[in-house]
PDB file of N, CA and C in Angstrom:
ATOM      1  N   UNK A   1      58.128 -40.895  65.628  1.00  0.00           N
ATOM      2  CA  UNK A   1      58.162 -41.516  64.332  1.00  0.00           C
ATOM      3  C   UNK A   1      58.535 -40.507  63.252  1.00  0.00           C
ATOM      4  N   UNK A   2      58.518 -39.288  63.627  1.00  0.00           N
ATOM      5  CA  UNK A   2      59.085 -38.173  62.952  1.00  0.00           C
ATOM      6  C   UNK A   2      60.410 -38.559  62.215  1.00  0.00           C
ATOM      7  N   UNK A   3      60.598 -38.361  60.694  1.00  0.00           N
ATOM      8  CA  UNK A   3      61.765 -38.763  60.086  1.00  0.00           C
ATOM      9  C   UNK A   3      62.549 -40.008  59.879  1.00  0.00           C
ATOM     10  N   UNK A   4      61.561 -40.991  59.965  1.00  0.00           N
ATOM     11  CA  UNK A   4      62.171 -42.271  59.976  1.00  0.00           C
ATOM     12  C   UNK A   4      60.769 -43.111  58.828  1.00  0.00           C
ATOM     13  N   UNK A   5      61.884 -44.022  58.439  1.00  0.00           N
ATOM     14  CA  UNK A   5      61.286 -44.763  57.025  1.00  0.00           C
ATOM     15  C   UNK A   5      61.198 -46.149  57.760  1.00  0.00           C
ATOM     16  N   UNK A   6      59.724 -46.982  57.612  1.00  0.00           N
ATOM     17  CA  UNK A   6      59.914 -48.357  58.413  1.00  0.00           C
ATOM     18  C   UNK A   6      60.904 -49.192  57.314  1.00  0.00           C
ATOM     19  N   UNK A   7      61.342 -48.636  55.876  1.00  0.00           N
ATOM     20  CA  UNK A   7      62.333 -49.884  55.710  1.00  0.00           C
ATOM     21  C   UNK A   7      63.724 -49.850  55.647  1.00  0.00           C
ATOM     22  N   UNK A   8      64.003 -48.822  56.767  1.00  0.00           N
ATOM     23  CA  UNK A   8      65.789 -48.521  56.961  1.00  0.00           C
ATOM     24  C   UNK A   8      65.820 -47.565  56.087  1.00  0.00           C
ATOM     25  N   UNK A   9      65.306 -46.506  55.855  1.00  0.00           N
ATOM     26  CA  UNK A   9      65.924 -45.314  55.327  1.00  0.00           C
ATOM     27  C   UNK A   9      65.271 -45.346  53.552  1.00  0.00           C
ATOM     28  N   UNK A  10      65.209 -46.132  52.879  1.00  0.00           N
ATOM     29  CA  UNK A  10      65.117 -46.358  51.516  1.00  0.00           C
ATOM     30  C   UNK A  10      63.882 -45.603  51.368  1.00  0.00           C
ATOM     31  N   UNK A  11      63.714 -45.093  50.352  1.00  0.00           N
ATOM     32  CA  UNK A  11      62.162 -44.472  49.583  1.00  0.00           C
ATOM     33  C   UNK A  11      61.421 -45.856  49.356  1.00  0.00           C
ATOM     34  N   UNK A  12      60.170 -45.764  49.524  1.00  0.00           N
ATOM     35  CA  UNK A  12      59.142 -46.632  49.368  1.00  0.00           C
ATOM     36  C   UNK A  12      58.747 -46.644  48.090  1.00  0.00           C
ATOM     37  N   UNK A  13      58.707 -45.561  47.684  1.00  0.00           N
ATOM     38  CA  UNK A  13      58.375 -45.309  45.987  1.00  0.00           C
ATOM     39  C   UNK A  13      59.449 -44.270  44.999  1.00  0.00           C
ATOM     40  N   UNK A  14      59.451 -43.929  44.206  1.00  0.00           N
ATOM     41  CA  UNK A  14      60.553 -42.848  43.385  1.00  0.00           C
ATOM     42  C   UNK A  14      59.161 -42.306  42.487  1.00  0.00           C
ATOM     43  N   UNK A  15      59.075 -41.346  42.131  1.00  0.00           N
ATOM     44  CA  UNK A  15      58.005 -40.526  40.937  1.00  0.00           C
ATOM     45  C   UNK A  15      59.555 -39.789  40.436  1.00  0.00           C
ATOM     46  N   UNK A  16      58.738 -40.082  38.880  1.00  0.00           N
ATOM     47  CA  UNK A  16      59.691 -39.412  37.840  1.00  0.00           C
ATOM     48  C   UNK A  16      58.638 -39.049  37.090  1.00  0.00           C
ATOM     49  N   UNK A  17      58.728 -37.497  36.955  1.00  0.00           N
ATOM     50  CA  UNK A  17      58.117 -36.078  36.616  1.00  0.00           C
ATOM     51  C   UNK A  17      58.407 -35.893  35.198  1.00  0.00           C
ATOM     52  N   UNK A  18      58.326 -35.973  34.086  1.00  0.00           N
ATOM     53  CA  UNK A  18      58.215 -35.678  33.022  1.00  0.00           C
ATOM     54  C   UNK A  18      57.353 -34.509  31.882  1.00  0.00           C
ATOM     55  N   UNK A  19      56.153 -34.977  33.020  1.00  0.00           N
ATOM     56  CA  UNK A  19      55.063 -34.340  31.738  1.00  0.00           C
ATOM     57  C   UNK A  19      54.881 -33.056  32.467  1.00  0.00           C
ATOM     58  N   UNK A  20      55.550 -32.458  33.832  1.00  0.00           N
ATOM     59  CA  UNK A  20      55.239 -30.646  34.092  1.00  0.00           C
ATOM     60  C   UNK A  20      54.498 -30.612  35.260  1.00  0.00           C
ATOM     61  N   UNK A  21      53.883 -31.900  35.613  1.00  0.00           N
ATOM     62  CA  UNK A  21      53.064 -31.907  36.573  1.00  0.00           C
ATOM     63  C   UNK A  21      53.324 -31.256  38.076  1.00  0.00           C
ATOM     64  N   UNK A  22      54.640 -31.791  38.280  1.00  0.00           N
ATOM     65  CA  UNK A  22      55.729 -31.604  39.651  1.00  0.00           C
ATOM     66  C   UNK A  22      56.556 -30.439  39.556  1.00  0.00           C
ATOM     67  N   UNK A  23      57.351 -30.283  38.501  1.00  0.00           N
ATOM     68  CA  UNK A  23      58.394 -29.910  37.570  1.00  0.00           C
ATOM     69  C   UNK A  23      58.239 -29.464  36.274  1.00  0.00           C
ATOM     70  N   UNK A  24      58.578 -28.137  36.371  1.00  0.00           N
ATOM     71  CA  UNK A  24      58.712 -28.207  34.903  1.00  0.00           C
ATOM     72  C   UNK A  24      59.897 -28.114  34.212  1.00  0.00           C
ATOM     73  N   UNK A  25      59.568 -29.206  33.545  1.00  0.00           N
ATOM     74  CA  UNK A  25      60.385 -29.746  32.242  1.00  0.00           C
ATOM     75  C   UNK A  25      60.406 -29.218  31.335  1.00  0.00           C
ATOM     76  N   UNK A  26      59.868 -28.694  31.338  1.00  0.00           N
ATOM     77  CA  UNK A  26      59.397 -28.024  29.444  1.00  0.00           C
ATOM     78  C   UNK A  26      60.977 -27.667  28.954  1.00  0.00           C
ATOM     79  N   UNK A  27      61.476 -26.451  29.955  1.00  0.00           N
ATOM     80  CA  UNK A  27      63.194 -25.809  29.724  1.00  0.00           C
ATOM     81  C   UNK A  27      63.641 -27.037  29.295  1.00  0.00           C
ATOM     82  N   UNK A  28      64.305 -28.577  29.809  1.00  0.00           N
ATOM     83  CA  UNK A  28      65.001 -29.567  29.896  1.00  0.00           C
ATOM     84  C   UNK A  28      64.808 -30.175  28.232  1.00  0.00           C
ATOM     85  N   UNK A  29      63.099 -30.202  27.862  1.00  0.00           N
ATOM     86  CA  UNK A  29      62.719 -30.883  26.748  1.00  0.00           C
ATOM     87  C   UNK A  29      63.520 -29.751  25.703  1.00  0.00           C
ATOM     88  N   UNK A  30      63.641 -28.566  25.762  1.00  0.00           N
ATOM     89  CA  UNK A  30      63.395 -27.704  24.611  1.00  0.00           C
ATOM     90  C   UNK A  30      65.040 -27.506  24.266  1.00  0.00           C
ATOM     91  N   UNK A  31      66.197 -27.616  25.319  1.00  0.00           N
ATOM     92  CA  UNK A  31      67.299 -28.009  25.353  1.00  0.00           C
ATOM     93  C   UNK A  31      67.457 -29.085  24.023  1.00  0.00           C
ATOM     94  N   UNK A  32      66.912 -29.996  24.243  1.00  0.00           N
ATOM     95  CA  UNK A  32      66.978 -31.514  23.763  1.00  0.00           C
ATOM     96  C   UNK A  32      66.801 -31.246  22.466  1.00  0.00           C
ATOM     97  N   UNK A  33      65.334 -30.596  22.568  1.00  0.00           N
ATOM     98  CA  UNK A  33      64.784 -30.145  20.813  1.00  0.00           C
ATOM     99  C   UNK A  33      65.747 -29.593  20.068  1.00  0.00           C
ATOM    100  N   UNK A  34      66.410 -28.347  20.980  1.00  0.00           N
ATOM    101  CA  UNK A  34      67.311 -27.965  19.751  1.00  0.00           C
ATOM    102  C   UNK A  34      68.657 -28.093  19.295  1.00  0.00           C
ATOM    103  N   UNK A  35      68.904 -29.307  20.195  1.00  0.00           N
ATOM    104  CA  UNK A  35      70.403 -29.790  19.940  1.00  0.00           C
ATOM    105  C   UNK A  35      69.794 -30.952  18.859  1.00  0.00           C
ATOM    106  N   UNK A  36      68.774 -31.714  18.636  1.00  0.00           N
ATOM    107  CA  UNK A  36      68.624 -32.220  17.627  1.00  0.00           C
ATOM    108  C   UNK A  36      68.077 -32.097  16.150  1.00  0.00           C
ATOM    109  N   UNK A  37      67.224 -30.664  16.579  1.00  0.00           N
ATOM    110  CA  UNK A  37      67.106 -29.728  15.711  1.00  0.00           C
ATOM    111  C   UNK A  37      69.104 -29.764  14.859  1.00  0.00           C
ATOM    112  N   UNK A  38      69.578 -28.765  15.895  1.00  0.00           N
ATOM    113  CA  UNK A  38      70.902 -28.508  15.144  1.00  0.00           C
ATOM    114  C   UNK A  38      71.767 -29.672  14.319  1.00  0.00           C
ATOM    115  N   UNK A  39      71.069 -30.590  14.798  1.00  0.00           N
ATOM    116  CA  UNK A  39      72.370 -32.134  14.712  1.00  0.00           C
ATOM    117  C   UNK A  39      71.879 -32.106  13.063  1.00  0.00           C
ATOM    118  N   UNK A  40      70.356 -31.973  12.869  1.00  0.00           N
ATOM    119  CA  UNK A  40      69.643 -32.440  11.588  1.00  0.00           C
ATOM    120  C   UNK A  40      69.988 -31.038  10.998  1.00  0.00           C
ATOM    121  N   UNK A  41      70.389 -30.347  10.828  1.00  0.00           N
ATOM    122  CA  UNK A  41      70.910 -28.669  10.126  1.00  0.00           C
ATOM    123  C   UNK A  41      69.880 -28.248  10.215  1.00  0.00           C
ATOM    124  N   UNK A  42      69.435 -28.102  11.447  1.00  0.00           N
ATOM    125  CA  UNK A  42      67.514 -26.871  10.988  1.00  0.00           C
ATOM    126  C   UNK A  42      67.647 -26.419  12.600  1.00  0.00           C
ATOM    127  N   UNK A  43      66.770 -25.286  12.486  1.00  0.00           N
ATOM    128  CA  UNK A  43      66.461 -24.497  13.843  1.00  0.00           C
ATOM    129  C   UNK A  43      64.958 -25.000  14.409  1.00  0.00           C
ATOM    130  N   UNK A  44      65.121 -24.861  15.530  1.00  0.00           N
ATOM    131  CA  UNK A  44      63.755 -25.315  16.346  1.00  0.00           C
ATOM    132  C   UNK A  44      63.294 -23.791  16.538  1.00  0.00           C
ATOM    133  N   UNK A  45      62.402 -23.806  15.951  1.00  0.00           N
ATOM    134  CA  UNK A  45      61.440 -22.358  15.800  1.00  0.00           C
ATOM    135  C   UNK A  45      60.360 -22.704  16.596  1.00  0.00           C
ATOM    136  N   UNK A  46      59.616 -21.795  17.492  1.00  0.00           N
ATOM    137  CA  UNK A  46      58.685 -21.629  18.469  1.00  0.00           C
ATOM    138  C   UNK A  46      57.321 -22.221  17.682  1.00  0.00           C
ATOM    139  N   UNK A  47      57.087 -22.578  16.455  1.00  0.00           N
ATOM    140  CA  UNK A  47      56.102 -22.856  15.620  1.00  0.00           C
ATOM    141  C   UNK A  47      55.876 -24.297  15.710  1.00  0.00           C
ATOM    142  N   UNK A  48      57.472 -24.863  15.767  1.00  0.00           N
ATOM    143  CA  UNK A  48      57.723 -26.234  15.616  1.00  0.00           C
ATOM    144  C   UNK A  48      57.023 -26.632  17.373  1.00  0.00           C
ATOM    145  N   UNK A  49      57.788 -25.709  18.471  1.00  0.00           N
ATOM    146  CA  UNK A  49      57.769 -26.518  19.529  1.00  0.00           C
ATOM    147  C   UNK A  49      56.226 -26.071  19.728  1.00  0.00           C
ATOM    148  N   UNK A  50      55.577 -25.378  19.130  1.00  0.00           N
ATOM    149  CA  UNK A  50      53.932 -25.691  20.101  1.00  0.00           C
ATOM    150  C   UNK A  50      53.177 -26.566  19.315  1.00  0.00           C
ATOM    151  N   UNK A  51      53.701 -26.618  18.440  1.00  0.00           N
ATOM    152  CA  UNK A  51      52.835 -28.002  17.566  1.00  0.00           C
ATOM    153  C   UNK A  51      53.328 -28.909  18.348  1.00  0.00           C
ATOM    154  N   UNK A  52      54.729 -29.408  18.926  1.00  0.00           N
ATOM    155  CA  UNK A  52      54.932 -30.545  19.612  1.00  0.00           C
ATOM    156  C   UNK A  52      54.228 -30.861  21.425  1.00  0.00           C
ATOM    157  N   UNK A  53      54.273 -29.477  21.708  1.00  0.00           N
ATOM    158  CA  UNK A  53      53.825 -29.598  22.864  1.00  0.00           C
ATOM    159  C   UNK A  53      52.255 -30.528  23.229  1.00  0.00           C
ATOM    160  N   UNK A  54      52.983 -31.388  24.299  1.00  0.00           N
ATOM    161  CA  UNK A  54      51.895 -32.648  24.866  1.00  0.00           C
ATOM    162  C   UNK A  54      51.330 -33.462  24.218  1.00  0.00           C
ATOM    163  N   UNK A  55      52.336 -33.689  22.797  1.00  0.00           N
ATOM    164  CA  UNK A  55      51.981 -34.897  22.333  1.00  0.00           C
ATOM    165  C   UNK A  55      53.024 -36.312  22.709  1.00  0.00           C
ATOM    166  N   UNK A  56      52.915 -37.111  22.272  1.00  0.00           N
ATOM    167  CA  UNK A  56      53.904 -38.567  22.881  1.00  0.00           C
ATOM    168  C   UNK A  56      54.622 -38.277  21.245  1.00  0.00           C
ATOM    169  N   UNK A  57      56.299 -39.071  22.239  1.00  0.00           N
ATOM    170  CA  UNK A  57      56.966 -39.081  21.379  1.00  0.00           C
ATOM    171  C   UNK A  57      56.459 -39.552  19.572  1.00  0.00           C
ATOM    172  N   UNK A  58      56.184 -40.227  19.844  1.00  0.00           N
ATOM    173  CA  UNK A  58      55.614 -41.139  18.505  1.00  0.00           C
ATOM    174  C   UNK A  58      55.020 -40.042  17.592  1.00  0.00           C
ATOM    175  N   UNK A  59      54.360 -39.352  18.373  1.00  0.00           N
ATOM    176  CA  UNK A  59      54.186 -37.877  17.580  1.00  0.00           C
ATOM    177  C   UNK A  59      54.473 -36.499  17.075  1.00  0.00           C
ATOM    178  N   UNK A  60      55.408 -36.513  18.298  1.00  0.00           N
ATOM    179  CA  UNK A  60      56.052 -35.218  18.163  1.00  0.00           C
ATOM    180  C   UNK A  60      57.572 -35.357  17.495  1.00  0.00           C
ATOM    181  N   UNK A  61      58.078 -36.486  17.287  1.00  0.00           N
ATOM    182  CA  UNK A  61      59.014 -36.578  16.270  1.00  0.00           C
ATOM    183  C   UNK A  61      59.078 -36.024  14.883  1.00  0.00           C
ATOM    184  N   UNK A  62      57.825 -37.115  14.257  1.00  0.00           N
ATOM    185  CA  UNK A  62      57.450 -36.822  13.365  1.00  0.00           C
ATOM    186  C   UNK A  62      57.034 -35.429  12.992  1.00  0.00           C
ATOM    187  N   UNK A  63      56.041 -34.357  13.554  1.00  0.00           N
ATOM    188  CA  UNK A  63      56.070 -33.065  13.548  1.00  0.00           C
ATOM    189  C   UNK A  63      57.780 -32.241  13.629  1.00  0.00           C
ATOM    190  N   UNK A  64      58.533 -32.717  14.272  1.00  0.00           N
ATOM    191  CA  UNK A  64      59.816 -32.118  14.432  1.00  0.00           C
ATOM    192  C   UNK A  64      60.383 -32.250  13.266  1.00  0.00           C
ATOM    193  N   UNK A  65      60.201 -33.092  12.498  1.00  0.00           N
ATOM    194  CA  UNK A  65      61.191 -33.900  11.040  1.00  0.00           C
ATOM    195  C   UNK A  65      60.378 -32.778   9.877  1.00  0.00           C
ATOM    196  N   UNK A  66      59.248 -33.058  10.324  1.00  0.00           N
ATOM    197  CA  UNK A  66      58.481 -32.219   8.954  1.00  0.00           C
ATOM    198  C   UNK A  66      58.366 -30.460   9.220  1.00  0.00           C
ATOM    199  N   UNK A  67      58.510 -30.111  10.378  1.00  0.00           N
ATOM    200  CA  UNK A  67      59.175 -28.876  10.510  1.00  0.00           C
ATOM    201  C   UNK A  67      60.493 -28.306  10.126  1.00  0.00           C
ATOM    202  N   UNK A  68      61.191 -29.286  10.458  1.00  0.00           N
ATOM    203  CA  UNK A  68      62.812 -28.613  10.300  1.00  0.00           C
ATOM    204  C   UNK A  68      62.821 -28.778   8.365  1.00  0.00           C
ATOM    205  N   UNK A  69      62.376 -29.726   8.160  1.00  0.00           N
ATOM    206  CA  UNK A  69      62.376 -29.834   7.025  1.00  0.00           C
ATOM    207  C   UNK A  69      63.674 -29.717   5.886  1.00  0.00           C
ATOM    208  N   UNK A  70      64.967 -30.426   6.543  1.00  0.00           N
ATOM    209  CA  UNK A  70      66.213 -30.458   6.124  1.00  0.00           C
ATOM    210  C   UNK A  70      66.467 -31.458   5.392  1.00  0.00           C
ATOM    211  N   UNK A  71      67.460 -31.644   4.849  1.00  0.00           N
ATOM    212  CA  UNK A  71      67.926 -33.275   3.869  1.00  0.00           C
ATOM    213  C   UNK A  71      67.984 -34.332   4.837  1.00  0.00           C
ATOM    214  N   UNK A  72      68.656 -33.906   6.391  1.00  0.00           N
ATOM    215  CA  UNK A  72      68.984 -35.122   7.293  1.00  0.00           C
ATOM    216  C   UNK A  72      67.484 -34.783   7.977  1.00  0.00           C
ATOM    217  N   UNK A  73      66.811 -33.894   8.328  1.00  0.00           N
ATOM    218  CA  UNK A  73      65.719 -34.304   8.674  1.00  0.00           C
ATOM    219  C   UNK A  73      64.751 -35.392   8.148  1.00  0.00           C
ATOM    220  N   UNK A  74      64.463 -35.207   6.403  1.00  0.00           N
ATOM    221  CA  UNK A  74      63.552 -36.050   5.580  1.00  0.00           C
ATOM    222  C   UNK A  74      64.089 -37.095   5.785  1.00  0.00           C
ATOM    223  N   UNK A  75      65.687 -37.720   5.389  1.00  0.00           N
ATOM    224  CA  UNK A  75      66.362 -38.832   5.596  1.00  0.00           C
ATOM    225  C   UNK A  75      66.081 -39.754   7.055  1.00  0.00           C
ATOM    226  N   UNK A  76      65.908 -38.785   8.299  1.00  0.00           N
ATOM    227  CA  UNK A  76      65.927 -39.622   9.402  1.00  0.00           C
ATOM    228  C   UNK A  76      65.208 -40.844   9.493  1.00  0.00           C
ATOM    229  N   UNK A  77      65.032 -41.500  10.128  1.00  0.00           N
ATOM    230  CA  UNK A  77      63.750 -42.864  10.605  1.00  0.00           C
ATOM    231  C   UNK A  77      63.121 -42.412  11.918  1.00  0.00           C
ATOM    232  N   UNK A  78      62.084 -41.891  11.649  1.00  0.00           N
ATOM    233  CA  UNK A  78      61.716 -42.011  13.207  1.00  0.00           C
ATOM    234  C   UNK A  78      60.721 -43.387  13.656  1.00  0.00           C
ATOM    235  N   UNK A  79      61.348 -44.223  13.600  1.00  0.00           N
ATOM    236  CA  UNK A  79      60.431 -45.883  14.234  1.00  0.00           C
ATOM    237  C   UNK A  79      61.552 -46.008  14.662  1.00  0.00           C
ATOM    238  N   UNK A  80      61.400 -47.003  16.038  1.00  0.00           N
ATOM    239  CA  UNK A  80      62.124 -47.448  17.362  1.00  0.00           C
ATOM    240  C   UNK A  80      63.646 -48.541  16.447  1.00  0.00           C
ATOM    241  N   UNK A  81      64.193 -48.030  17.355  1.00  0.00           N
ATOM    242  CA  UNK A  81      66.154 -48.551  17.073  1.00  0.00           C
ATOM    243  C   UNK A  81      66.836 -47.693  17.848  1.00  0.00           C
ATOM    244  N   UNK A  82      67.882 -47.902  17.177  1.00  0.00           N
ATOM    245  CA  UNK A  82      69.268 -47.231  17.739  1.00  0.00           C
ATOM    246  C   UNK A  82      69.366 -45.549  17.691  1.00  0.00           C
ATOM    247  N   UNK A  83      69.453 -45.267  18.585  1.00  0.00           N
ATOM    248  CA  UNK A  83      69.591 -43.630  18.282  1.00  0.00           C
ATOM    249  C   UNK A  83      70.379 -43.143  17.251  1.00  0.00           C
ATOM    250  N   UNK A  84      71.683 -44.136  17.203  1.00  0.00           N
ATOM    251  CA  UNK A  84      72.310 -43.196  15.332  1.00  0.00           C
ATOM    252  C   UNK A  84      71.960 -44.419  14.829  1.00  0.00           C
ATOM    253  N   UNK A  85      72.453 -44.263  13.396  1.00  0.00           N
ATOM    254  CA  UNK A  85      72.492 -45.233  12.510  1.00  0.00           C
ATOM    255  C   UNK A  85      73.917 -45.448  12.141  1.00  0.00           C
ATOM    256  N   UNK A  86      74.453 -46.665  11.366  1.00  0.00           N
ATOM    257  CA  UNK A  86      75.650 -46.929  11.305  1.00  0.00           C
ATOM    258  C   UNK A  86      76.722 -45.689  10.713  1.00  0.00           C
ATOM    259  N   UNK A  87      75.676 -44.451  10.346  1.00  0.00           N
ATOM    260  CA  UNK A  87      77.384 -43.483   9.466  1.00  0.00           C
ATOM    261  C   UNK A  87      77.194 -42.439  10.738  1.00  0.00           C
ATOM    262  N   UNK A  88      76.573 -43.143  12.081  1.00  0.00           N
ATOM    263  CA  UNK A  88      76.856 -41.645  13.492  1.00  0.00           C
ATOM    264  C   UNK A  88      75.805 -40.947  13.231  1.00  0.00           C
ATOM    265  N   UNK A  89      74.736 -40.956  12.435  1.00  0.00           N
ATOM    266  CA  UNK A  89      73.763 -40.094  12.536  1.00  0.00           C
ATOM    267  C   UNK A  89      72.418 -40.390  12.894  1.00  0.00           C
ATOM    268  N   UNK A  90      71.844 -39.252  13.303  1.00  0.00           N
ATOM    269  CA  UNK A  90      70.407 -39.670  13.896  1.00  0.00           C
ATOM    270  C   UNK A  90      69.708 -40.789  13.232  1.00  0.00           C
ATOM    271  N   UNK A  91      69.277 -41.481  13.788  1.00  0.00           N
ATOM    272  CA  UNK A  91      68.206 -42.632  13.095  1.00  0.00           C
ATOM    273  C   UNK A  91      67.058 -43.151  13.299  1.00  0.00           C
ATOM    274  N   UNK A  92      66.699 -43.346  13.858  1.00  0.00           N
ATOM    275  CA  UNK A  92      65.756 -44.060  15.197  1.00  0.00           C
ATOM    276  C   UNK A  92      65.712 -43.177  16.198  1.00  0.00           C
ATOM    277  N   UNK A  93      63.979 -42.094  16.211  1.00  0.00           N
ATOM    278  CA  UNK A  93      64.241 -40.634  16.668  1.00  0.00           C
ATOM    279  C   UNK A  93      62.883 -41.120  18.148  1.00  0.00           C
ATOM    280  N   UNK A  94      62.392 -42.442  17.742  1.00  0.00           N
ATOM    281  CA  UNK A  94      61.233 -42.597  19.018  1.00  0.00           C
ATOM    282  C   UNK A  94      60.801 -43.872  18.857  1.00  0.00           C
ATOM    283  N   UNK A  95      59.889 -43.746  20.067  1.00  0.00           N
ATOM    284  CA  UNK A  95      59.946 -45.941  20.045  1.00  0.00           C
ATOM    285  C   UNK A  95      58.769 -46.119  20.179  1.00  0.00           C
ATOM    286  N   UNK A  96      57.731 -45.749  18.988  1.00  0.00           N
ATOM    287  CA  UNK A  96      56.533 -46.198  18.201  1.00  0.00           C
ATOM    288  C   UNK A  96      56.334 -45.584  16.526  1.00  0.00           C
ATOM    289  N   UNK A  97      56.707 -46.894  16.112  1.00  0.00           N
ATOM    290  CA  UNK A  97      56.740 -47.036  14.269  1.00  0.00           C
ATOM    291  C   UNK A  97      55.357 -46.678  13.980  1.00  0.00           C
ATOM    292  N   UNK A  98      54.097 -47.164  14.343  1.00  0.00           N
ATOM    293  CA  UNK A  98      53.175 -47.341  14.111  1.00  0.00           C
ATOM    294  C   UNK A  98      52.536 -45.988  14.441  1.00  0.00           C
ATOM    295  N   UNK A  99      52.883 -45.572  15.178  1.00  0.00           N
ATOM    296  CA  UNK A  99      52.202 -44.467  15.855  1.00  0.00           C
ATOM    297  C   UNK A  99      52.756 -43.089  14.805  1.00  0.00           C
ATOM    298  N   UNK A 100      54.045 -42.941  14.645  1.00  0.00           N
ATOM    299  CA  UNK A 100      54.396 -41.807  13.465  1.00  0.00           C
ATOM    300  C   UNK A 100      54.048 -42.216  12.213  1.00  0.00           C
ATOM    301  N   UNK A 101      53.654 -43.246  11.819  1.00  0.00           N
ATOM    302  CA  UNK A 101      53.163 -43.666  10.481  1.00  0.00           C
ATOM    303  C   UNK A 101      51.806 -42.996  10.446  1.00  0.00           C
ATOM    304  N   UNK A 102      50.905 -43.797  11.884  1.00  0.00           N
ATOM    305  CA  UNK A 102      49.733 -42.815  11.791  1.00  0.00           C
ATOM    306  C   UNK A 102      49.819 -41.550  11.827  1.00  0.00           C
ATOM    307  N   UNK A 103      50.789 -40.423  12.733  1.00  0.00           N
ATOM    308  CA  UNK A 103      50.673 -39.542  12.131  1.00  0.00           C
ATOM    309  C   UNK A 103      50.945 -38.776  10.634  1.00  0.00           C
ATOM    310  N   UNK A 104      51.926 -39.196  10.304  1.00  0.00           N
ATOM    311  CA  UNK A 104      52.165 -38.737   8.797  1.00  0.00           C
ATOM    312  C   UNK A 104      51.036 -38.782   8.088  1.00  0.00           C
ATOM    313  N   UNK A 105      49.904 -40.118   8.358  1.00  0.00           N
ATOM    314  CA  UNK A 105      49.007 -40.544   7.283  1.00  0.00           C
ATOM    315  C   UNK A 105      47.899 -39.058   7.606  1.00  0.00           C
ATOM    316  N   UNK A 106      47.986 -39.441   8.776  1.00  0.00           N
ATOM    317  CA  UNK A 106      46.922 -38.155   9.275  1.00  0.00           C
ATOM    318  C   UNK A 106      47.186 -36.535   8.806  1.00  0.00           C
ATOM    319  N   UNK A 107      48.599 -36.508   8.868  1.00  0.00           N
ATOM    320  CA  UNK A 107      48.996 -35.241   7.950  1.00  0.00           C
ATOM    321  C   UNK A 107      48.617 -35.002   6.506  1.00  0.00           C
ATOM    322  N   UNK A 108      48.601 -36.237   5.853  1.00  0.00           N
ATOM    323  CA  UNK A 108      48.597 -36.399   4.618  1.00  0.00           C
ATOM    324  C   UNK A 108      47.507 -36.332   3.940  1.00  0.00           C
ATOM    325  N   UNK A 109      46.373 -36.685   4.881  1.00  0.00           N
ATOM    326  CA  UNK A 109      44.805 -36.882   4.720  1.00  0.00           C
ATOM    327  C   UNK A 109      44.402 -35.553   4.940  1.00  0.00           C
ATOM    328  N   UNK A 110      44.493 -34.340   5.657  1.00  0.00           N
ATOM    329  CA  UNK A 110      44.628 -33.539   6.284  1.00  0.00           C
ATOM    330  C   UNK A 110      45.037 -32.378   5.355  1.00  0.00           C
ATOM    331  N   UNK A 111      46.174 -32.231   4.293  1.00  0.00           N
ATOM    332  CA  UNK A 111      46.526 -31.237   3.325  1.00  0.00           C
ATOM    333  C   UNK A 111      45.495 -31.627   2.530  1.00  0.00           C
TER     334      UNK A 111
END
């Protein structure tokens, strides 16, 4: 029974590794960070990415926007849509509105 799958060869299940557990991702995420870092005219500084580290998107957007702290950064939307917006630019940076609202508020309460 060595090397054989009872349903003709196919995987029974697929795991997709994200959070470091299996794999680390971290290199793959930090790629990502700073090509959108660059897109918004700001640098992803090591300050920015450990504040983001192991939070959910919904959160770590928002920390990314208020780090880079650029004109297209402040301008962005980060609540769920289209990745650009109609003039090609970032728009819709994660897919919970509610969740970066709470954080901002929490930032805000917080200074």
């Amino acid at each position: 029974m060595s090397g054989t799958r009872p349903n003709g060869g196919a995987p029974a299940a697929v795991l997709f590794d994200m959070d470091g557990l299996l794999v680390d991702s971290e290199p793959l995420w930090t790629i990502a960070e700073n090509e959108i870092a660059a897109s918004l005219g700001g640098v992803f500084t090591p300050t920015i990415k450990a504040a983001m580290i192991g939070q959910a998107l919904p959160v770590a957007v928002p920390i990314l926007l208020e780090g880079l702290d650029t004109p297209a950064a402040r301008e962005a939307d980060p609540s769920p849509g289209d990745a650009d917006d109609s003039r090609g630019r970032p728009g819709h940076l994660c897919g919970d509105a509610d969740g970066a609202r709470r954080h901002r508020q929490q930032r805000r309460l917080s200074a």
